[in-house]
C-alpha atoms as a PDB file:
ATOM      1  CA  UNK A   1     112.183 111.987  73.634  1.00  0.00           C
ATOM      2  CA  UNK A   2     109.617 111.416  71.033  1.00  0.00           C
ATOM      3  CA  UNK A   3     109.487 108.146  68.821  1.00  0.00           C
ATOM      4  CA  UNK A   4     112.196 106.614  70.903  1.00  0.00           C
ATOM      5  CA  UNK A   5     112.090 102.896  69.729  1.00  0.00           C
ATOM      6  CA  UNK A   6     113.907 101.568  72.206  1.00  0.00           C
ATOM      7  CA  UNK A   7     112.704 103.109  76.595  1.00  0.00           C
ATOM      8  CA  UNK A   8     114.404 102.020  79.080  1.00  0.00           C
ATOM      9  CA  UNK A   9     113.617 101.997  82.582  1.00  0.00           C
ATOM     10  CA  UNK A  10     115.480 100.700  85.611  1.00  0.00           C
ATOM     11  CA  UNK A  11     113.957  98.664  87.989  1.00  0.00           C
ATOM     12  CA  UNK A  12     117.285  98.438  91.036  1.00  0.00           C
ATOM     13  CA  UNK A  13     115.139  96.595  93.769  1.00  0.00           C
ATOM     14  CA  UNK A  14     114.446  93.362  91.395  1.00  0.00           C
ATOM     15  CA  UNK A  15     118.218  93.959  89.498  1.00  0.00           C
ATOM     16  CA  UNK A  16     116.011  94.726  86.428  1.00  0.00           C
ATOM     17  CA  UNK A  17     116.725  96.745  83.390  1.00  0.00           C
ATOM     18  CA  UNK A  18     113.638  96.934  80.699  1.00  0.00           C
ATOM     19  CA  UNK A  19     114.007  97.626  77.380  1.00  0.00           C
ATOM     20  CA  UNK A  20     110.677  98.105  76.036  1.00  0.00           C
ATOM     21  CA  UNK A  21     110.870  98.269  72.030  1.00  0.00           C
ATOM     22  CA  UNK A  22     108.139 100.423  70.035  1.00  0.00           C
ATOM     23  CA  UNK A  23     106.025  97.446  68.067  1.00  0.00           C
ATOM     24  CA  UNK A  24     105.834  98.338  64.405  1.00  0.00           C
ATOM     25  CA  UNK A  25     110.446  99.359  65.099  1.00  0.00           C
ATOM     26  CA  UNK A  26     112.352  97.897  62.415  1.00  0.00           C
ATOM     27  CA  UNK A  27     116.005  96.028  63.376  1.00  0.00           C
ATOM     28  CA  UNK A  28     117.486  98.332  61.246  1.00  0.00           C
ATOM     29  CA  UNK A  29     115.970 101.424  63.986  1.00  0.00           C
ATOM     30  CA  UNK A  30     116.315  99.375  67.035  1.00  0.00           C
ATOM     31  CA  UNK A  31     120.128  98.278  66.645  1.00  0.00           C
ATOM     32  CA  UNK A  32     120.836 101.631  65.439  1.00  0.00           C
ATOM     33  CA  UNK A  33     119.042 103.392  68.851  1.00  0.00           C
ATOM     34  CA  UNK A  34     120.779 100.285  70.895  1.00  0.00           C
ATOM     35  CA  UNK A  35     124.232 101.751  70.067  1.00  0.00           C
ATOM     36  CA  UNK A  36     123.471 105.196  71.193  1.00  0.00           C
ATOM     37  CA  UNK A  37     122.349 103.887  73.991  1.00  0.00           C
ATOM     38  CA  UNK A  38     124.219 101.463  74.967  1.00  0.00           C
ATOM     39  CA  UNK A  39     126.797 103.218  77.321  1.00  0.00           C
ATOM     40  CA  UNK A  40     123.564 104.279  79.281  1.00  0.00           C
ATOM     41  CA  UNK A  41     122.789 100.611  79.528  1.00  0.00           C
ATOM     42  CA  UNK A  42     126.151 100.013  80.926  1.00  0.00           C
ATOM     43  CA  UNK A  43     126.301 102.692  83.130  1.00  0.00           C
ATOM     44  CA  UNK A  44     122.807 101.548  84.995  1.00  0.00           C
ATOM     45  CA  UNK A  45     124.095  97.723  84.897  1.00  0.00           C
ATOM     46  CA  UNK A  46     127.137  98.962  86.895  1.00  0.00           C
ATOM     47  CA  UNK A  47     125.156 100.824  89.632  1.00  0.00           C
ATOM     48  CA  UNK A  48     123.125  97.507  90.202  1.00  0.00           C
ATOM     49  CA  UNK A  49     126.435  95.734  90.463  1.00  0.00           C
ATOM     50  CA  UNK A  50     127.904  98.375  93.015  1.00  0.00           C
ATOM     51  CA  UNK A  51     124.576  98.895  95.055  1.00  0.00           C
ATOM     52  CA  UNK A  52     125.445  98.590  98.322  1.00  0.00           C
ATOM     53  CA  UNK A  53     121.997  96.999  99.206  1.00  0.00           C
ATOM     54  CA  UNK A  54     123.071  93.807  97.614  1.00  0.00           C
ATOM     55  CA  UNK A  55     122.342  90.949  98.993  1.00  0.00           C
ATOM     56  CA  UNK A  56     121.872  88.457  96.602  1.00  0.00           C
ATOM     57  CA  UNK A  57     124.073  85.630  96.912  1.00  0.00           C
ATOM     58  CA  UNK A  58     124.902  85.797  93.243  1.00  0.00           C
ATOM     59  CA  UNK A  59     125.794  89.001  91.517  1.00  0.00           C
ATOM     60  CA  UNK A  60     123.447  89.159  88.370  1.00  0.00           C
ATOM     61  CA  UNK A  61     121.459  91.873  86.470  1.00  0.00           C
ATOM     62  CA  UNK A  62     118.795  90.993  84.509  1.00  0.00           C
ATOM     63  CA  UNK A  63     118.036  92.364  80.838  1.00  0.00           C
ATOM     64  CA  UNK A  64     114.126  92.181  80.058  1.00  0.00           C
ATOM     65  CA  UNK A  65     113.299  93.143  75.930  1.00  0.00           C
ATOM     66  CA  UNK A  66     109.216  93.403  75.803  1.00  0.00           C
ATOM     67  CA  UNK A  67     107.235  94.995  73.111  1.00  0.00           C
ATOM     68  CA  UNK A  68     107.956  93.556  69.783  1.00  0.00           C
ATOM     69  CA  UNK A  69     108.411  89.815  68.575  1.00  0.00           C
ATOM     70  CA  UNK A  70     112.223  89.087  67.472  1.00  0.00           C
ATOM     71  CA  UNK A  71     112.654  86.070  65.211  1.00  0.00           C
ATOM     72  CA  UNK A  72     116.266  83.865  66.145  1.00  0.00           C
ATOM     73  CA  UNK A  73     118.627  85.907  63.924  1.00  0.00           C
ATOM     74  CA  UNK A  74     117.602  89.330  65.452  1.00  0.00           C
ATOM     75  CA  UNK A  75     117.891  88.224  69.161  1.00  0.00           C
ATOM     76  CA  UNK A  76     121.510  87.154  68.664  1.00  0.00           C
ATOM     77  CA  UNK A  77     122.354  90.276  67.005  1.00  0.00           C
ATOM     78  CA  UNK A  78     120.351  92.556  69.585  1.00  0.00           C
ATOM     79  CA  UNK A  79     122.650  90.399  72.451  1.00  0.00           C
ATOM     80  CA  UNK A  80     125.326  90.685  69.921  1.00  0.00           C
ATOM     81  CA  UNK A  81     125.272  94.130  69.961  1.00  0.00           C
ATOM     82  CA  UNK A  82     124.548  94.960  73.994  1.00  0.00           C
ATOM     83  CA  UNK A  83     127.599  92.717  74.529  1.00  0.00           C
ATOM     84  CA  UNK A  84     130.087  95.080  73.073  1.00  0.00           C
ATOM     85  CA  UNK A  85     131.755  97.022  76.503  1.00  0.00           C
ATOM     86  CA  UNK A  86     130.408  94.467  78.464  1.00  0.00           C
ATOM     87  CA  UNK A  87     133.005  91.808  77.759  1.00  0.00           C
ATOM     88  CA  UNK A  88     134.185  91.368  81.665  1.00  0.00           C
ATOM     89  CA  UNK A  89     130.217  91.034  83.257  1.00  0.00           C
ATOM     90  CA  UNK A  90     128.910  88.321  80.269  1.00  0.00           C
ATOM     91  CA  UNK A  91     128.783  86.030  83.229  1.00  0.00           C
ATOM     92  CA  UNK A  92     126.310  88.061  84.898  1.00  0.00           C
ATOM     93  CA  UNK A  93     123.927  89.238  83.078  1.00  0.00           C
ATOM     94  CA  UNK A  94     121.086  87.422  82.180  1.00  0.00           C
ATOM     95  CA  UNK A  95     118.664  88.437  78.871  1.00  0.00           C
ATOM     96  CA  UNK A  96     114.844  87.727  78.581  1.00  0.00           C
ATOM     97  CA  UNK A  97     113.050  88.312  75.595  1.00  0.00           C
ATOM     98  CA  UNK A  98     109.080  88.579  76.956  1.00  0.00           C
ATOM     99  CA  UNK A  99     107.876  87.231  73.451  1.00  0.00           C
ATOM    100  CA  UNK A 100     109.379  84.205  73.203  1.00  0.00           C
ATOM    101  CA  UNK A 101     107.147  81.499  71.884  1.00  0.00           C
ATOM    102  CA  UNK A 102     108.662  79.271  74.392  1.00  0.00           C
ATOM    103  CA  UNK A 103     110.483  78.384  77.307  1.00  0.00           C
ATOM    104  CA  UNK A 104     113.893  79.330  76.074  1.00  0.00           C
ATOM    105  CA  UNK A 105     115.928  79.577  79.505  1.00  0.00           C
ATOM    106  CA  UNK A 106     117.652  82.188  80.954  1.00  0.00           C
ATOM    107  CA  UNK A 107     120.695  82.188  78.604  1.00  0.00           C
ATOM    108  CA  UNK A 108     124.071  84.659  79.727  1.00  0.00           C
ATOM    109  CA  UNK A 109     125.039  86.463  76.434  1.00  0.00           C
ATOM    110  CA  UNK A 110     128.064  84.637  76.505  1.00  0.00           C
ATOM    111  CA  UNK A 111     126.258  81.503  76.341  1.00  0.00           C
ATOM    112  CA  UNK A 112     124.139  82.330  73.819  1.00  0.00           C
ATOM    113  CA  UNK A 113     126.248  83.795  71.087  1.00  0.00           C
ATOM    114  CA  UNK A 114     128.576  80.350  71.368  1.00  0.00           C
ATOM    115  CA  UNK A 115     126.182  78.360  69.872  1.00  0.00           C
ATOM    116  CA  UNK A 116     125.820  79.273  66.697  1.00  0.00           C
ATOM    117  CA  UNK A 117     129.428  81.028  65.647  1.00  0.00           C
ATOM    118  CA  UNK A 118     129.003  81.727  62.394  1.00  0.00           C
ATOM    119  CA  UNK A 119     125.767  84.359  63.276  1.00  0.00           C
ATOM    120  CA  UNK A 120     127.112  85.809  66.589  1.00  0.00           C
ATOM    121  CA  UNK A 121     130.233  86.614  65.428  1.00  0.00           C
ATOM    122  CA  UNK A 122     129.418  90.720  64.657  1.00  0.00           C
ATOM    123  CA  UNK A 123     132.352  93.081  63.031  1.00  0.00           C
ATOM    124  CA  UNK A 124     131.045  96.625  63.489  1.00  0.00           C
ATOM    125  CA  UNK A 125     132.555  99.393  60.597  1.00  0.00           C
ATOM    126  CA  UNK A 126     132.877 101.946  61.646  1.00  0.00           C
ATOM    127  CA  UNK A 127     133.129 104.055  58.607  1.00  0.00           C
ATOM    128  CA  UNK A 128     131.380 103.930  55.170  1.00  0.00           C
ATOM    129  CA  UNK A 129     132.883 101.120  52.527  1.00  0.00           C
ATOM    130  CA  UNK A 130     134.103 103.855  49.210  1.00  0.00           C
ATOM    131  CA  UNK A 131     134.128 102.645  45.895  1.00  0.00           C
ATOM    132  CA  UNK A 132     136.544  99.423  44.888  1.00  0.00           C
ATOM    133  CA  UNK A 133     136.577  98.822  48.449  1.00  0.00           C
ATOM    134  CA  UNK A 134     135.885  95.022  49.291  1.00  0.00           C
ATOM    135  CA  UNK A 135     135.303  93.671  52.860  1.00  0.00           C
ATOM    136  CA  UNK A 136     134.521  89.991  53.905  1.00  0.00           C
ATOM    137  CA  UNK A 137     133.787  88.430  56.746  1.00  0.00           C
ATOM    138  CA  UNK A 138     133.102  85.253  58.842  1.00  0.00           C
ATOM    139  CA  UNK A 139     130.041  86.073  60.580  1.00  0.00           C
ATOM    140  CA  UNK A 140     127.612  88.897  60.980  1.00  0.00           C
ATOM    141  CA  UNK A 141     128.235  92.993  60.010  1.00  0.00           C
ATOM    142  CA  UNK A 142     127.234  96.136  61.202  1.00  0.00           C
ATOM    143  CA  UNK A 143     128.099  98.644  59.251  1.00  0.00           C
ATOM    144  CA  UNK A 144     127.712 102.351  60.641  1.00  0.00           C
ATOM    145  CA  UNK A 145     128.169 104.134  57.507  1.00  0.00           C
ATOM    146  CA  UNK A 146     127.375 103.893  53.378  1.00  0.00           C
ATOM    147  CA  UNK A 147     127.871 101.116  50.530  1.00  0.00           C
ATOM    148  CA  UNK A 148     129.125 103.191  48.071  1.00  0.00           C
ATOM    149  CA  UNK A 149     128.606 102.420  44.560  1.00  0.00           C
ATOM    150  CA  UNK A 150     131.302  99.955  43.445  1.00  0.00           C
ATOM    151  CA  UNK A 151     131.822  98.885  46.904  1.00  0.00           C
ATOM    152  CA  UNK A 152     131.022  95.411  48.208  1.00  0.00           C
ATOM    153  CA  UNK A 153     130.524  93.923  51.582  1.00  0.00           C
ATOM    154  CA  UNK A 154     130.113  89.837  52.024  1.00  0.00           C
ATOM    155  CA  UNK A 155     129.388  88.219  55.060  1.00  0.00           C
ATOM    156  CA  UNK A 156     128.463  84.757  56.419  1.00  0.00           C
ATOM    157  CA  UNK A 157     126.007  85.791  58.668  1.00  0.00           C
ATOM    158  CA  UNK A 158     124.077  88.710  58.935  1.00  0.00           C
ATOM    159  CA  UNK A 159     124.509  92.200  56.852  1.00  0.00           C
ATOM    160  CA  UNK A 160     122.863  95.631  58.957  1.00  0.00           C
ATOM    161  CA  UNK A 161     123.664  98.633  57.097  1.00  0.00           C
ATOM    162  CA  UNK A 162     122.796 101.485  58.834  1.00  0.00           C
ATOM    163  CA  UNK A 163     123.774 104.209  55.949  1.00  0.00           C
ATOM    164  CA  UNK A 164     122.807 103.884  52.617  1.00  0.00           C
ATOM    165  CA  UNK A 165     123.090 100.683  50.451  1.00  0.00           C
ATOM    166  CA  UNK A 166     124.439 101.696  46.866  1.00  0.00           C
ATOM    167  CA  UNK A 167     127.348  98.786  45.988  1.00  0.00           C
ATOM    168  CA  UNK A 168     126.975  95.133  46.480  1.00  0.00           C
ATOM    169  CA  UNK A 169     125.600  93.245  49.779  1.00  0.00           C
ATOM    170  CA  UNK A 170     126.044  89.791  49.795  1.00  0.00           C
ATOM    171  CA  UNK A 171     124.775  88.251  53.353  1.00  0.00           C
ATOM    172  CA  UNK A 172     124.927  84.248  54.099  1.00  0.00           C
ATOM    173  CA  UNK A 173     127.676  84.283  51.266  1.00  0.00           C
ATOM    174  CA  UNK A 174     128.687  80.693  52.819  1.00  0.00           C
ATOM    175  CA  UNK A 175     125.217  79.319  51.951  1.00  0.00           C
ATOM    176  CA  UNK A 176     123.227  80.462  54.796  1.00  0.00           C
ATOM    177  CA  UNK A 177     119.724  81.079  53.559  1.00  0.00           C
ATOM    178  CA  UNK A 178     118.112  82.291  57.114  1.00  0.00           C
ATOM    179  CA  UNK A 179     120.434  85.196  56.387  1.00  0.00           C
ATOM    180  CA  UNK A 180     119.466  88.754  56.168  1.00  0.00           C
ATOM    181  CA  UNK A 181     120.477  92.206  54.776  1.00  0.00           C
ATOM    182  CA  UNK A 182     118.552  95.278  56.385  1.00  0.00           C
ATOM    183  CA  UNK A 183     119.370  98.825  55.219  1.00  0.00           C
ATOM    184  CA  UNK A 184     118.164 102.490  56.250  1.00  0.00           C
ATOM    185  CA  UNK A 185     118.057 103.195  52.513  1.00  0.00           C
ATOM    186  CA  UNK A 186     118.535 101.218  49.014  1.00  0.00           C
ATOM    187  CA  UNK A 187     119.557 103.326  45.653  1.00  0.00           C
ATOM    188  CA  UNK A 188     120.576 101.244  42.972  1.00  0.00           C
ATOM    189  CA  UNK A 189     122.410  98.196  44.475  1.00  0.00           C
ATOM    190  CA  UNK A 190     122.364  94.353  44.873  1.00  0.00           C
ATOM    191  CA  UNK A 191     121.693  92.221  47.303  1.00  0.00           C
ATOM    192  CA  UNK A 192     122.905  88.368  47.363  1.00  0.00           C
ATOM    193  CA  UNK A 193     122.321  85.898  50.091  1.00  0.00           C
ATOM    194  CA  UNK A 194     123.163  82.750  49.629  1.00  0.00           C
ATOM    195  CA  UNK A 195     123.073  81.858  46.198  1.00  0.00           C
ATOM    196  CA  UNK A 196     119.785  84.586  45.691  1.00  0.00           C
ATOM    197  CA  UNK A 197     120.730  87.434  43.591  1.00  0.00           C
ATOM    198  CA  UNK A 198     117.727  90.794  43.660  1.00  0.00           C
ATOM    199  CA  UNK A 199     118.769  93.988  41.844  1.00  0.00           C
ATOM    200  CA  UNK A 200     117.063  97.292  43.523  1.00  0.00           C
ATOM    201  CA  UNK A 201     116.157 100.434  42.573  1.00  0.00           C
ATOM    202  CA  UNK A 202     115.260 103.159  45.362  1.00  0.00           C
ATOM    203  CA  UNK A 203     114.012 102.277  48.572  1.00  0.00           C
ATOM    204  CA  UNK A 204     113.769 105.062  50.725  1.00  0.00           C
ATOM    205  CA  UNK A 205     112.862 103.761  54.217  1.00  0.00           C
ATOM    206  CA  UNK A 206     114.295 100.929  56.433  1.00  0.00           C
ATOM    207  CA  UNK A 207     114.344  97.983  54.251  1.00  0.00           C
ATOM    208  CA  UNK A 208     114.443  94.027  54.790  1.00  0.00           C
ATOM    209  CA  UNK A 209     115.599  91.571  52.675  1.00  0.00           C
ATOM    210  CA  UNK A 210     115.694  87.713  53.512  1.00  0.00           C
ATOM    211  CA  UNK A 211     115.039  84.416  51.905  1.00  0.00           C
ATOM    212  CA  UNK A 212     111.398  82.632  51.480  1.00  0.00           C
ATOM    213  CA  UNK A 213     109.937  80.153  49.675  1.00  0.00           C
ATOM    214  CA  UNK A 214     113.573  79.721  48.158  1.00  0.00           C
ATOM    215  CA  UNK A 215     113.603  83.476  46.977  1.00  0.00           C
ATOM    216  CA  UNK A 216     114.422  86.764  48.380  1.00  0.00           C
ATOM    217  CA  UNK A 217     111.677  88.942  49.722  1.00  0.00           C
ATOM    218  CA  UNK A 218     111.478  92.684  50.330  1.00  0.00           C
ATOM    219  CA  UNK A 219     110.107  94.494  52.805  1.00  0.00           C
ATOM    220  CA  UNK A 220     109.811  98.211  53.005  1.00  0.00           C
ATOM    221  CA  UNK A 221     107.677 101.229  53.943  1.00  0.00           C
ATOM    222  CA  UNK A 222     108.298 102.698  50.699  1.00  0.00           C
ATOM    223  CA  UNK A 223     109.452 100.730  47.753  1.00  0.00           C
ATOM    224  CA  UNK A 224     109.979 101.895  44.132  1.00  0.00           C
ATOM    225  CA  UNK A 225     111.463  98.881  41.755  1.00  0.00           C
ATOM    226  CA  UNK A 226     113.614  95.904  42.052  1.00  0.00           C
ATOM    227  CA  UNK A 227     114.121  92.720  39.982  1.00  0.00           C
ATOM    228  CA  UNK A 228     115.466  89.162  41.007  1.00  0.00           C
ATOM    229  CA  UNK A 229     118.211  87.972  38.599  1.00  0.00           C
END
């Protein structure tokens, strides 16, 4: 397939599985391609786990990301998000991130994710949030649908929406400034994190927001207006 952000490719004889992410990929793209393939992921960790050639005296796969740079906050929720159906091999499997900066360890998912609870922990919705509709919660969110106008979604950690942001987004609402919000689309919303407030017009294409220099910066392929309050 064309444009894929996210190939994989299975090396069995080394327990491998590479993940090679398209460069210029936005989190917003690559968590979003990670889902649909994640039961692919799963399905190819499973045959390295059953192969009857094994003879490694401990059972581990290894899970090798290459072709983009991932800051702190976008690992965890890439491993965040690969964990999900994978709950009873954590032990197991071991991630490497090629572009790491420096010698981070191998680190299990499990292990990982349990240092720094108030980002790892990810709620995925499912659906899109309507109108009067207000969700909150302790850690990171994923949400697979729309913020509808009138509709607000707080979080601790993290905010990934991978709809279209209309209502109110308010990421790191416990005072966590190296939070994010990332959106496939923006139309007339706000975004808070921490104690930053930005007002946004129309963004049409894969927008960041996150916090520097003690303000909140936007990035986006295509952006029309915005102003911070």
């Amino acid at each position: 397939m064309e444009n894929d952000n996210i190939i994989l490719n299975v090396d069995s004889d080394n327990r491998r599985i590479k993940l090679s992410i398209f460069k210029e990929s936005t989190i917003i793209d690559i968590i979003s391609e990670l889902l649909d393939k994640r039961d692919v992921i799963k399905e190819n960790i499973l045959q390295i786990f059953n192969s009857e050639n094994n003879n490694y005296e401990v059972n581990l796969v290894y899970i090798e990301i290459s072709g983009r740079d991932f800051n702190e906050s976008e690992k965890k929720l890439f491993q965040k998000t690969l964990k999900v159906g994978l709950e009873n091999l954590l032990s197991n499997i071991i991630i490497e991130f090629e572009d790491a900066s420096k010698e981070l360890g191998l680190f299990s998912i499990n292990e990982l994710f349990e240092k720094d609870e108030e980002i790892s922990n990810t709620k995925y919705i499912k659906h899109s949030i309507r109108s009067g509709i207000r969700e909150e919660y302790l850690g990171s969110v994923v949400l697979l649908g729309d913020l509808n106008n009138g509709g607000q979604l707080i979080a601790s950690g993290n905010i990934i929406i991978l709809g279209a942001l209309r209502g109110l987004a308010h990421a790191g609402a416990t005072g966590n400034k190296k939070a994010f919000v990332g959106a496939k689309e923006i139309e007339n919303a706000q975004v808070r994190i921490a104690d930053k407030i930005i007002e946004l017009g129309l963004y049409e294409e894969n927008t960041l927001l996150s916090i520097k220099n003690d303000k909140i910066v936007v990035e986006s392929k295509e952006k029309k207006d915005y102003k911070r309050v």
